[in-house]
C-alpha atoms as a PDB file:
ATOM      1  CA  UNK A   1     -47.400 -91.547 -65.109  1.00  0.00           C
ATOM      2  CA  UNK A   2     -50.631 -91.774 -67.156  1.00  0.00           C
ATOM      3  CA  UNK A   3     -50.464 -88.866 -70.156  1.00  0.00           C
ATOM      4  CA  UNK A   4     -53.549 -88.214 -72.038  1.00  0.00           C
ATOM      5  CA  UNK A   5     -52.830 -87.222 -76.069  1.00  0.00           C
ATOM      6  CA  UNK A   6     -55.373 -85.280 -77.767  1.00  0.00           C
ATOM      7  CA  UNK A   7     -55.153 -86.505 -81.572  1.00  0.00           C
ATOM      8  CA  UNK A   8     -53.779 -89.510 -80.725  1.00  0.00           C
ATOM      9  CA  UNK A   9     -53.675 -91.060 -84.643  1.00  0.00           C
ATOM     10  CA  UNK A  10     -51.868 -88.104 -86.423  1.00  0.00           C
ATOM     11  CA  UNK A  11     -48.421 -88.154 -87.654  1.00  0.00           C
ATOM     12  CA  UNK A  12     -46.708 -86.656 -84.636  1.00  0.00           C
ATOM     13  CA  UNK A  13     -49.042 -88.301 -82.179  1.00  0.00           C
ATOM     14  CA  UNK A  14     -48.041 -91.891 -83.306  1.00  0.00           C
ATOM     15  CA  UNK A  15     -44.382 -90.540 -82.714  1.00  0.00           C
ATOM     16  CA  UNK A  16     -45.044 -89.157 -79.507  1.00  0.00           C
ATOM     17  CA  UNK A  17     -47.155 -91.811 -78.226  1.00  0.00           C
ATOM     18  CA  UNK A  18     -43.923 -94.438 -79.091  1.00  0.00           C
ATOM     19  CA  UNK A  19     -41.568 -92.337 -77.428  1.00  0.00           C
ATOM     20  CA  UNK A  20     -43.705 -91.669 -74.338  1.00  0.00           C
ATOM     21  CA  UNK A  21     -44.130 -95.485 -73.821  1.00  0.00           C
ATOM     22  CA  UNK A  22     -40.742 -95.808 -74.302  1.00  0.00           C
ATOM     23  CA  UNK A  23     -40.230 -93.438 -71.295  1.00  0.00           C
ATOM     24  CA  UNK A  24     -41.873 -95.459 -69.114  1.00  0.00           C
ATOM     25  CA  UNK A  25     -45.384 -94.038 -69.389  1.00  0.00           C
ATOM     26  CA  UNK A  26     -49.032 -95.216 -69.603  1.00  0.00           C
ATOM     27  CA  UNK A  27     -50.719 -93.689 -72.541  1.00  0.00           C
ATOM     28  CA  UNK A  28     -54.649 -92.586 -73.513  1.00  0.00           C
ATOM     29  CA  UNK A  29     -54.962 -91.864 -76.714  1.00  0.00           C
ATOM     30  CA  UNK A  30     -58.035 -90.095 -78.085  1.00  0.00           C
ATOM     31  CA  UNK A  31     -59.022 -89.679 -81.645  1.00  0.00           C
ATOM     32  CA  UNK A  32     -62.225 -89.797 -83.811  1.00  0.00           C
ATOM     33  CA  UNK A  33     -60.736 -92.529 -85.083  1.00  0.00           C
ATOM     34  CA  UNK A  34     -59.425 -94.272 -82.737  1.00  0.00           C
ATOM     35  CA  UNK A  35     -58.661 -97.315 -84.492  1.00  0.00           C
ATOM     36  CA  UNK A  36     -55.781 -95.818 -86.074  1.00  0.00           C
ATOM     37  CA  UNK A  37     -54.188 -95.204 -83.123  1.00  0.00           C
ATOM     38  CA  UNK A  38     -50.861 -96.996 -82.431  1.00  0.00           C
ATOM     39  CA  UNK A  39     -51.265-100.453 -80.857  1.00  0.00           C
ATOM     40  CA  UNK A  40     -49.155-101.073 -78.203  1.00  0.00           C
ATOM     41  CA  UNK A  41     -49.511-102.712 -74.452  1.00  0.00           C
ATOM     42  CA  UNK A  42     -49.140 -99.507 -73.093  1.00  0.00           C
ATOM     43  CA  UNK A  43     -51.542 -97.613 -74.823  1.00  0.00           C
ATOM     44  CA  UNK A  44     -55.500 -97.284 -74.443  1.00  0.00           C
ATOM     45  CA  UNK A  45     -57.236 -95.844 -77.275  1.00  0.00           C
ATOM     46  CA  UNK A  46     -60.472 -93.672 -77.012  1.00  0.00           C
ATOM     47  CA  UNK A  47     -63.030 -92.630 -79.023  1.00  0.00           C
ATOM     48  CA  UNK A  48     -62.269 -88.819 -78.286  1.00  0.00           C
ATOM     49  CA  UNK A  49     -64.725 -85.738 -80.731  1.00  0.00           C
ATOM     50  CA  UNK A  50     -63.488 -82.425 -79.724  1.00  0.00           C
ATOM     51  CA  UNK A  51     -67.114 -81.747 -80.586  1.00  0.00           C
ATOM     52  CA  UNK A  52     -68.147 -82.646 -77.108  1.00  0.00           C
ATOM     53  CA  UNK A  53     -68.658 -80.977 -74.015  1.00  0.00           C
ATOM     54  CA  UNK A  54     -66.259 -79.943 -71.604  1.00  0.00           C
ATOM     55  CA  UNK A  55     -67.869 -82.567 -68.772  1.00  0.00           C
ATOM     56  CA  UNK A  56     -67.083 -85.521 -71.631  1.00  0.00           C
ATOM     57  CA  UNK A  57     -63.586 -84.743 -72.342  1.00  0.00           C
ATOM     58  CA  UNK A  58     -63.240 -84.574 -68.695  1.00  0.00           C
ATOM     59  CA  UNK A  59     -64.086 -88.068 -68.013  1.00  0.00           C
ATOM     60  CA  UNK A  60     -61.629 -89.713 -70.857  1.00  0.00           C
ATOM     61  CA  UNK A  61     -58.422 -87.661 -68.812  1.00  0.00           C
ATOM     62  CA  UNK A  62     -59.596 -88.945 -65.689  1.00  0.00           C
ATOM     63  CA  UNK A  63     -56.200 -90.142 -64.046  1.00  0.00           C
ATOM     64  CA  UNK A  64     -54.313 -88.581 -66.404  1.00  0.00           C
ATOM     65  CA  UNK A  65     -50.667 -85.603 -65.046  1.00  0.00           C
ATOM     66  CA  UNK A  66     -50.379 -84.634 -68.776  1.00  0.00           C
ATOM     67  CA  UNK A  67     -52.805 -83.243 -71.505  1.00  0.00           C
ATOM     68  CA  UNK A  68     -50.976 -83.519 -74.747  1.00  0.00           C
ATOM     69  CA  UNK A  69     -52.655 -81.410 -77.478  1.00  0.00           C
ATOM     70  CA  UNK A  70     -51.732 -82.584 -81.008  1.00  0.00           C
ATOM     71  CA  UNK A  71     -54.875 -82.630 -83.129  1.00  0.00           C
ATOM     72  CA  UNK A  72     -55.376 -80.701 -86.153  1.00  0.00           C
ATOM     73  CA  UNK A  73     -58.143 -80.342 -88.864  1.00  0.00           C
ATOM     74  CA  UNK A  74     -55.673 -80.219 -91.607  1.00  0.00           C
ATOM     75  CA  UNK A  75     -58.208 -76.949 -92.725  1.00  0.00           C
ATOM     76  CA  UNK A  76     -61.225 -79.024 -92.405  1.00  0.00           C
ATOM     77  CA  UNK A  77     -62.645 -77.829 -89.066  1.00  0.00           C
ATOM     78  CA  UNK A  78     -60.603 -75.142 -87.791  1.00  0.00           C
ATOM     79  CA  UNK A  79     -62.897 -73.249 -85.709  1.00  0.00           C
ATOM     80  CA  UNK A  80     -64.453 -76.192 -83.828  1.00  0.00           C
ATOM     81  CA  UNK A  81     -60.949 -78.493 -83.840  1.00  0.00           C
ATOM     82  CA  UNK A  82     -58.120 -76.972 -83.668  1.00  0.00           C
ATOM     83  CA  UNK A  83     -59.625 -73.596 -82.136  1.00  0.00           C
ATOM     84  CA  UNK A  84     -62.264 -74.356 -79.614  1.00  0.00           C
ATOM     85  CA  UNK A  85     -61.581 -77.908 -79.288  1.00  0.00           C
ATOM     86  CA  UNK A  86     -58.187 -77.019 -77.930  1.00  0.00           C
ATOM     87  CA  UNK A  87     -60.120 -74.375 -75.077  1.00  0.00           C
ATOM     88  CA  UNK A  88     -62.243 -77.082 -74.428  1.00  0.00           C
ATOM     89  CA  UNK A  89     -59.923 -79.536 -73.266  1.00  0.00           C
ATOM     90  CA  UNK A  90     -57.801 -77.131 -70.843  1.00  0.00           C
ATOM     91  CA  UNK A  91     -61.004 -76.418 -69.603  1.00  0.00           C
ATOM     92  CA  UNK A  92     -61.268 -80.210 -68.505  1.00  0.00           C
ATOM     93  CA  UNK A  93     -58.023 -80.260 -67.634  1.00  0.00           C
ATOM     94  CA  UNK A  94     -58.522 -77.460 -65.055  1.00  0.00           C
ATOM     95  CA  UNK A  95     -61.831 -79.075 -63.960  1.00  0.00           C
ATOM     96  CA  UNK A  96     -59.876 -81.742 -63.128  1.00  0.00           C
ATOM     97  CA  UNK A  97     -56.871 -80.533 -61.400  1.00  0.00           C
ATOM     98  CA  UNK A  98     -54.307 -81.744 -63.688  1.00  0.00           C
ATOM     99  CA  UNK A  99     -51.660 -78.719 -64.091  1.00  0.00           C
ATOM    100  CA  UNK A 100     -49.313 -79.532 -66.980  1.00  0.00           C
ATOM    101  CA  UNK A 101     -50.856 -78.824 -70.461  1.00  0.00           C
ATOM    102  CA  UNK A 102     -47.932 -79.167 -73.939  1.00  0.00           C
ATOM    103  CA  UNK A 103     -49.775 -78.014 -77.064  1.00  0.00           C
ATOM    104  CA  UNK A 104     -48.437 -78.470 -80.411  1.00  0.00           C
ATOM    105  CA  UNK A 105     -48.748 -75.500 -81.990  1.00  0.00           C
ATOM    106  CA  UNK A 106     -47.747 -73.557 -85.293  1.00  0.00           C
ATOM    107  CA  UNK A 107     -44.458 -71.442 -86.272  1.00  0.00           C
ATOM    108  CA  UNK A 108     -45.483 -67.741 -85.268  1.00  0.00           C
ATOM    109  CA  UNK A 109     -48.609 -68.039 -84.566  1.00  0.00           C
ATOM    110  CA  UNK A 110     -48.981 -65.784 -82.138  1.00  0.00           C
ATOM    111  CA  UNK A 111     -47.090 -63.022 -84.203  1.00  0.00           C
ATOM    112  CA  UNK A 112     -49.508 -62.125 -87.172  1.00  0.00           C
ATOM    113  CA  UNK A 113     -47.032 -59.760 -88.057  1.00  0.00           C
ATOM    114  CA  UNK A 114     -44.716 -62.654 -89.483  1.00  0.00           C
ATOM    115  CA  UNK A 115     -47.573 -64.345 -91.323  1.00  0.00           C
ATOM    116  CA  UNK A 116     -47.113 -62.771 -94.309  1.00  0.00           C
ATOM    117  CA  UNK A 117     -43.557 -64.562 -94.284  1.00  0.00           C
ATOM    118  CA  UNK A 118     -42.578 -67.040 -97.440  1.00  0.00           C
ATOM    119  CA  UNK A 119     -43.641 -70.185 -96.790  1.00  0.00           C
ATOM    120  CA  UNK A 120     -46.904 -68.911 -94.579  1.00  0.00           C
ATOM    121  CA  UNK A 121     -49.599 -67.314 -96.215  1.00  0.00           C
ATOM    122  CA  UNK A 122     -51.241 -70.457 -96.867  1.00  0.00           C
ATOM    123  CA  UNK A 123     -51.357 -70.900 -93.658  1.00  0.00           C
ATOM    124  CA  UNK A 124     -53.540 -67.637 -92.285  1.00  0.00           C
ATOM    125  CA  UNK A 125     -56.542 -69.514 -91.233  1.00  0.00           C
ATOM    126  CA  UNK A 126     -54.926 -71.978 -89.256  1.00  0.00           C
ATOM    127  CA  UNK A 127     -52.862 -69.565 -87.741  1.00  0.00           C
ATOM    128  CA  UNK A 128     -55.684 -68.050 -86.952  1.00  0.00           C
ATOM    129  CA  UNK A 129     -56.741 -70.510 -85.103  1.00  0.00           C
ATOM    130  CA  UNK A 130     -54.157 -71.506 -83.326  1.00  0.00           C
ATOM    131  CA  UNK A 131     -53.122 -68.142 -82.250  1.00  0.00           C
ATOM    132  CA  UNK A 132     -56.830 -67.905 -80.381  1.00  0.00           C
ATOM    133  CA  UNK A 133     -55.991 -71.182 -78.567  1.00  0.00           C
ATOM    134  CA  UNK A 134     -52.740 -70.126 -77.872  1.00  0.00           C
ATOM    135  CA  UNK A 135     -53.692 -67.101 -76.392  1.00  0.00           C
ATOM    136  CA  UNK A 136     -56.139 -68.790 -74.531  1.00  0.00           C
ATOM    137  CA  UNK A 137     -53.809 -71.006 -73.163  1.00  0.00           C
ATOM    138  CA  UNK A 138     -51.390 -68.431 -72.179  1.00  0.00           C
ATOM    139  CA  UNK A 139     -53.411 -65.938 -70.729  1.00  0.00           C
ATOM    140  CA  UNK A 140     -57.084 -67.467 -69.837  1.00  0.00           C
ATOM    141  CA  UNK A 141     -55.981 -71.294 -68.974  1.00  0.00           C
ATOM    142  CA  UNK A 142     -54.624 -71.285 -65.709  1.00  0.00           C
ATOM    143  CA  UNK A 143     -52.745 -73.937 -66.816  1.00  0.00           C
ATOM    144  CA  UNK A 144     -48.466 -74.840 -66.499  1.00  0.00           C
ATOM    145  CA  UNK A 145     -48.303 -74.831 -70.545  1.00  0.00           C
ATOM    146  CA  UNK A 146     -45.543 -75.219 -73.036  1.00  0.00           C
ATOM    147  CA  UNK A 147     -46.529 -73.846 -76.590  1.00  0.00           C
ATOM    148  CA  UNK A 148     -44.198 -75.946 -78.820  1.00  0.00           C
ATOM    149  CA  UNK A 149     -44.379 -74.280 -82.656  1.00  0.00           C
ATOM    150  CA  UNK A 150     -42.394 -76.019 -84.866  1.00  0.00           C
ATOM    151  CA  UNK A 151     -41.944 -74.867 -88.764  1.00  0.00           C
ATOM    152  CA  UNK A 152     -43.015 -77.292 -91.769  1.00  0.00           C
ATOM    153  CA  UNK A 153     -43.391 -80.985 -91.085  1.00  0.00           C
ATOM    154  CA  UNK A 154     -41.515 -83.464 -93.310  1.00  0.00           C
ATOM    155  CA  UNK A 155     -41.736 -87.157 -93.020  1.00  0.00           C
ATOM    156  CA  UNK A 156     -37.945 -87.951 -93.440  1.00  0.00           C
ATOM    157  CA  UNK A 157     -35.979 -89.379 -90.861  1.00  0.00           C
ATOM    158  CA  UNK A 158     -35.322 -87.941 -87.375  1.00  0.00           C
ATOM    159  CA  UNK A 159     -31.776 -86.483 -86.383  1.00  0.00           C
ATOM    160  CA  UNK A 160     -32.408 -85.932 -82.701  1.00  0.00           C
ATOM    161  CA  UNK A 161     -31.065 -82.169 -83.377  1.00  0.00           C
ATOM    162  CA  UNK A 162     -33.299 -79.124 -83.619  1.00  0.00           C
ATOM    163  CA  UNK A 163     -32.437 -75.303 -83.624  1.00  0.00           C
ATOM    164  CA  UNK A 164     -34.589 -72.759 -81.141  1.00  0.00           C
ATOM    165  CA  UNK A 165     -33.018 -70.095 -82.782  1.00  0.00           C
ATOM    166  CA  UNK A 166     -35.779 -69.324 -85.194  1.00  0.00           C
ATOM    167  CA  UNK A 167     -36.448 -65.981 -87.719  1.00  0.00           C
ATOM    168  CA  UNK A 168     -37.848 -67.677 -90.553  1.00  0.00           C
ATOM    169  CA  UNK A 169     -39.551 -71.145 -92.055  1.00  0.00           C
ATOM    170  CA  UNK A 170     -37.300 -74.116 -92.207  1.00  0.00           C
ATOM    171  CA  UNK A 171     -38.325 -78.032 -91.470  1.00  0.00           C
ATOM    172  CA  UNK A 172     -38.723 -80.225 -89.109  1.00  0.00           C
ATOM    173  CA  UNK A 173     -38.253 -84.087 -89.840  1.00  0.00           C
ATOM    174  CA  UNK A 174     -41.850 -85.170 -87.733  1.00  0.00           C
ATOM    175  CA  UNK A 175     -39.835 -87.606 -85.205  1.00  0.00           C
ATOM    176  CA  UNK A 176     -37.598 -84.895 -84.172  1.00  0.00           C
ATOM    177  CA  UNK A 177     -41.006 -82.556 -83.462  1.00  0.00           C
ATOM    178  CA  UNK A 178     -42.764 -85.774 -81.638  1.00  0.00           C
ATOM    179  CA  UNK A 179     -39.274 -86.230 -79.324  1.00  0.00           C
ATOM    180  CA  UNK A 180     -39.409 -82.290 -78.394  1.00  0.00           C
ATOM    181  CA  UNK A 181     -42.894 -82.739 -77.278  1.00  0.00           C
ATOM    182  CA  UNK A 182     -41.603 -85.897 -75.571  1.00  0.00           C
ATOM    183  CA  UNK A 183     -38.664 -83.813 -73.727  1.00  0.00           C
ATOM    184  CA  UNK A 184     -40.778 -80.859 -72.558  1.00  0.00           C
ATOM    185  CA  UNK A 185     -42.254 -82.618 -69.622  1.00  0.00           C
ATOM    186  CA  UNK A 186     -38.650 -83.687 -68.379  1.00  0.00           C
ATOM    187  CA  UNK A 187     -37.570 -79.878 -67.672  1.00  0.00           C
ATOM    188  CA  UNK A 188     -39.598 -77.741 -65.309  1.00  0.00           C
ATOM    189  CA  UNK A 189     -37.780 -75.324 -67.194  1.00  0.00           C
ATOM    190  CA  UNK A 190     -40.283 -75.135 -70.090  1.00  0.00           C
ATOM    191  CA  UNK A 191     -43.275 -74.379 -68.095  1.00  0.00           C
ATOM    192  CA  UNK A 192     -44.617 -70.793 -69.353  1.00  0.00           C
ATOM    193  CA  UNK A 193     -42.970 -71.143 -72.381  1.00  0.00           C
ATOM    194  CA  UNK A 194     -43.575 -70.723 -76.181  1.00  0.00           C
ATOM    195  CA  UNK A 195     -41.055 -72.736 -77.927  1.00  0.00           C
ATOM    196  CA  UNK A 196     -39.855 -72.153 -81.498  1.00  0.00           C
ATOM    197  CA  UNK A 197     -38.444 -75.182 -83.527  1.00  0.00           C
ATOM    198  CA  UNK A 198     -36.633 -75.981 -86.570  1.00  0.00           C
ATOM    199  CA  UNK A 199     -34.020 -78.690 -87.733  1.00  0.00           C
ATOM    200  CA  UNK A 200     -30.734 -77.197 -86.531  1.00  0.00           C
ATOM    201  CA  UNK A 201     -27.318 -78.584 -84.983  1.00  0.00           C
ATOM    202  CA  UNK A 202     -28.240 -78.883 -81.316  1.00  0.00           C
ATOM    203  CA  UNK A 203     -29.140 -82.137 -79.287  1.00  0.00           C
ATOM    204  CA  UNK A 204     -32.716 -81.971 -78.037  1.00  0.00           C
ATOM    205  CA  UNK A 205     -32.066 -82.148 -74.612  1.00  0.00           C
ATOM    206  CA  UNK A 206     -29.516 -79.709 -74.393  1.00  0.00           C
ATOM    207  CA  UNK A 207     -31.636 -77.573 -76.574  1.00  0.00           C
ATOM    208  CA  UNK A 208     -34.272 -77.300 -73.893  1.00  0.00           C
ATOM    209  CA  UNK A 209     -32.190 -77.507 -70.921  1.00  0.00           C
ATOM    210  CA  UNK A 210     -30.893 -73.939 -71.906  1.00  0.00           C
ATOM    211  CA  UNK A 211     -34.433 -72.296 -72.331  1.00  0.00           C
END
């Protein structure tokens, strides 16, 4: 099927995008920068600004089953990126029928009460952000979402293992994060669901199969 990624030339998008294509789907990729975006047959880059109105996202996930969300400000524009930007394209998606929404998300963020954990208090702002689009998601979207929120990103190889059994920060080698995301849409199982991730001892797939 045709899977829209929002983000499409970050770190775990380029990982996600390969591993989609290797499942047999067609990809659009949007990013500001959308040259960056991995170059492969089947993959169509777009020049995507989460800037935009709802009506202009809409048209770019024309013909698109998923909405992958996987964009982040790194800090830089949290309120109109990875806050708003993130409502606004659930509200195309839901303008445009399509159901099935993953969004890439952060460890606890939508339970402030762990923030003050090691490991996250540089992270309040974003957390703040993402715990409005979360919320949003969950509550306001209308949408069949799965909230994946992995702990700290490392670029080190993938083992194709993760733990969901998660009470504090850990890591997550960025392929293993990218193949999750990848999984989720395999396993109707996942719909509704706000998925905690870290490196652990289980296979993905059997990892999800037993949400």
């Amino acid at each position: 099927m045709q899977i829209f990624v929002v983000g499409g030339s970050g770190r775990v998008a380029t990982e996600l995008i390969k591993d989609l294509v290797t499942d047999g789907h067609q990809v659009v990729a949007g990013a500001r920068h959308e040259d960056k975006i991995v170059k492969l047959d089947q993959v169509k880059p777009v020049h995507l600004d989460l800037h935009a109105e709802v009506d202009d996202l809409a048209k770019l996930m024309q013909g698109s089953e998923v909405v992958y969300f996987v964009a982040g400000s790194r800090g830089k524009d949290l309120l109109q990126t990875d806050a708003f930007g993130a409502v606004k394209t659930m509200q195309a998606a839901k303008k445009l029928g399509i159901k099935r929404y993953v969004m890439l998300s952060s460890l606890f963020a939508l339970q402030p009460e762990k923030w003050n954990l090691p490991g996250l208090a540089d992270l309040t702002d974003y957390n703040i952000a993402k715990f409005f689009a979360d919320n949003y998601l969950v509550n306001q979207s209308g949408l069949n979402y799965t909230i994946l929120q992995p702990s700290n990103l490392t670029e080190e190889a993938g083992t194709g293992k993760i733990s969901l059994d998660v009470t504090n920060m850990n890591s997550n080698p960025i392929p293993d994060v990218a193949k999750t995301l990848a999984e989720i849409i395999k396993y109707d199982n996942t719909i509704g669901k706000v998925i905690l991730m870290h490196g652990g001892d289980t296979p993905i797939d059997e990892a999800l199969k037993s949400l």
